[in-house]
C-alpha atoms as a PDB file:
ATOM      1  CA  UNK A   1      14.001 -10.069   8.207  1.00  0.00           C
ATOM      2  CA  UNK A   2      14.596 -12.995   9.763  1.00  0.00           C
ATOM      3  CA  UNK A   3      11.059 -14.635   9.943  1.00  0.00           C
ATOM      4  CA  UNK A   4       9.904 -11.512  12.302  1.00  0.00           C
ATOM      5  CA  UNK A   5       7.006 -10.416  10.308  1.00  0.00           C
ATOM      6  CA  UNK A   6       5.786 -13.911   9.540  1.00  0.00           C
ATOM      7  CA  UNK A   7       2.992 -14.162  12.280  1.00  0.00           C
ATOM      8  CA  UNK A   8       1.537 -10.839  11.000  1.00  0.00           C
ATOM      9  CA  UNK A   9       1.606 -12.272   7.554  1.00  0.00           C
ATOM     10  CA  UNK A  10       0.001 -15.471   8.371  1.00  0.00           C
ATOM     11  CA  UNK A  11      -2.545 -13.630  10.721  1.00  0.00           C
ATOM     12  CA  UNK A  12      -3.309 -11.433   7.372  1.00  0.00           C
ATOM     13  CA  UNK A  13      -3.247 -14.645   5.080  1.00  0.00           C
ATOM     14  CA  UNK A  14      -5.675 -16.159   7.498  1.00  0.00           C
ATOM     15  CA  UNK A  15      -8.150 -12.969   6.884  1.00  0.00           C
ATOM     16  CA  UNK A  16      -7.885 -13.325   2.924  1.00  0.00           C
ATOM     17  CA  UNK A  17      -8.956 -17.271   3.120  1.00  0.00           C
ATOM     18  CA  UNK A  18     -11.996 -16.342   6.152  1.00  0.00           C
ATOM     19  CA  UNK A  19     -13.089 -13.766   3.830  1.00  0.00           C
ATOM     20  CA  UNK A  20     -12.547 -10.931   6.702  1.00  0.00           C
ATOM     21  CA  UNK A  21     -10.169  -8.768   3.653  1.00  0.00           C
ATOM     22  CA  UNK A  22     -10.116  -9.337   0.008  1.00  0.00           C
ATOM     23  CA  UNK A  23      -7.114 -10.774  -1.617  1.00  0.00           C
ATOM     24  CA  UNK A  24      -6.464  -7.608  -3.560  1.00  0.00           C
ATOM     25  CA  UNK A  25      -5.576  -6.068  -0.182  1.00  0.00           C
ATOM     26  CA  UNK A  26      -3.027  -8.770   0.398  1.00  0.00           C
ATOM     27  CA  UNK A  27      -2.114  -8.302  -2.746  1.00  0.00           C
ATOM     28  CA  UNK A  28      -0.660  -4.679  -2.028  1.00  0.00           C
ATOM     29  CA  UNK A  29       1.742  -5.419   0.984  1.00  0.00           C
ATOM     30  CA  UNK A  30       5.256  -5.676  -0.213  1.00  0.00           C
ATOM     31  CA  UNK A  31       7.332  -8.209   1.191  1.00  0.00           C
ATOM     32  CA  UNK A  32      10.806  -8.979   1.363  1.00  0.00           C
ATOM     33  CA  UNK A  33      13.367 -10.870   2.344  1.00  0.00           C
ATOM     34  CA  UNK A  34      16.678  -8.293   2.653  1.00  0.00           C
ATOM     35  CA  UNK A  35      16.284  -4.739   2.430  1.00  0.00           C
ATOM     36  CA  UNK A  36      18.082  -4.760  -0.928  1.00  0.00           C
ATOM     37  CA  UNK A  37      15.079  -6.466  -2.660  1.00  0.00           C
ATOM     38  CA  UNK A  38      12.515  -4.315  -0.649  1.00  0.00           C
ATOM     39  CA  UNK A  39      14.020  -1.284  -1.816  1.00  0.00           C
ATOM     40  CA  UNK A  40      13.655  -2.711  -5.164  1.00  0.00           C
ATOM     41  CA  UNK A  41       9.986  -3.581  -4.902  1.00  0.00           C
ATOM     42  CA  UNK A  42       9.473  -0.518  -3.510  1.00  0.00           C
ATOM     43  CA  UNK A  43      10.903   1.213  -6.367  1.00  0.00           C
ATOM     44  CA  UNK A  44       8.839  -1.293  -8.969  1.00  0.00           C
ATOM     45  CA  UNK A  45       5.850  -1.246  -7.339  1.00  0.00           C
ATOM     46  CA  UNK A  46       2.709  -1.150  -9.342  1.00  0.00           C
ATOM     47  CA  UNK A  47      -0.736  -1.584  -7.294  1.00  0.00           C
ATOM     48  CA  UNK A  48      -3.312  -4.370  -8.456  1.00  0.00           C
ATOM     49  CA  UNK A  49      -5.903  -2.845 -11.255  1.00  0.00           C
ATOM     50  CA  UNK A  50      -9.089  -2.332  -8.917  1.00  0.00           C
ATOM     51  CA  UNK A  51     -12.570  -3.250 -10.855  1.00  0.00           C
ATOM     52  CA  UNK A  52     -16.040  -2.460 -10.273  1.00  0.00           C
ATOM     53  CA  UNK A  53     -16.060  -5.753  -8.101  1.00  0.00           C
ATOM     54  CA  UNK A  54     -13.569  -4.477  -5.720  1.00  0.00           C
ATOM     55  CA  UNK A  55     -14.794  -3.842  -2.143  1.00  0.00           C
ATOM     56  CA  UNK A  56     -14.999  -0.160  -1.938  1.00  0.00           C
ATOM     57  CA  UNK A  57     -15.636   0.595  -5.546  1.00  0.00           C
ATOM     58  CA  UNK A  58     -18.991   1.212  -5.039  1.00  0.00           C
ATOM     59  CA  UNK A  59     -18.095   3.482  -2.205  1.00  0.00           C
ATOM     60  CA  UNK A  60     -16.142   5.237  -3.798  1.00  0.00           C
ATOM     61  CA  UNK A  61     -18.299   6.140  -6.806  1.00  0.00           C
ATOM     62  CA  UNK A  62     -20.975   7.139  -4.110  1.00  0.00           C
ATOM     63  CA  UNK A  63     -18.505   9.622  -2.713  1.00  0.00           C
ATOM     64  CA  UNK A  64     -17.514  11.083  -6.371  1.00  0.00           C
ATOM     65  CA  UNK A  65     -20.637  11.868  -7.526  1.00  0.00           C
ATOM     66  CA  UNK A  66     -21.433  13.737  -4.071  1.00  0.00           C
ATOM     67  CA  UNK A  67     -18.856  15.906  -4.400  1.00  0.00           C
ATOM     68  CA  UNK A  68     -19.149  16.453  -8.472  1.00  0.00           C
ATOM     69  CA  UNK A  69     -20.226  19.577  -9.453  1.00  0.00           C
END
């Protein structure tokens, strides 16, 4: 899109390598150059396999087993 977005994706790439977000974040933004192939990785999109070691995981495990039966 013309190079508009690329100060927000720097800003976010700068996050990954400080540590601030983890790269499997990064990892699910979906960028493009013309809508044509952002429609298409829209359409193909698969999100990264999260693993115990993801931030959150343990989180979310907490929060299933408080509201399991």
């Amino acid at each position: 899109m013309g190079g508009y977005f690329d100060p927000l994706l720097a800003f976010v790439a700068g996050m990954r390598d400080r540590g601030f977000t983890h790269p499997r974040y990064v990892d699910m933004l979906v960028v493009a150059d013309d809508v044509d192939d952002a429609l298409e990785r829209l359409r193909t999109y698969r999100p990264p396999a999260r693993s115990d070691a993801s931030p959150g995981a343990e989180m979310a495990d907490r929060l299933a087993a408080a509201v399991a039966p």
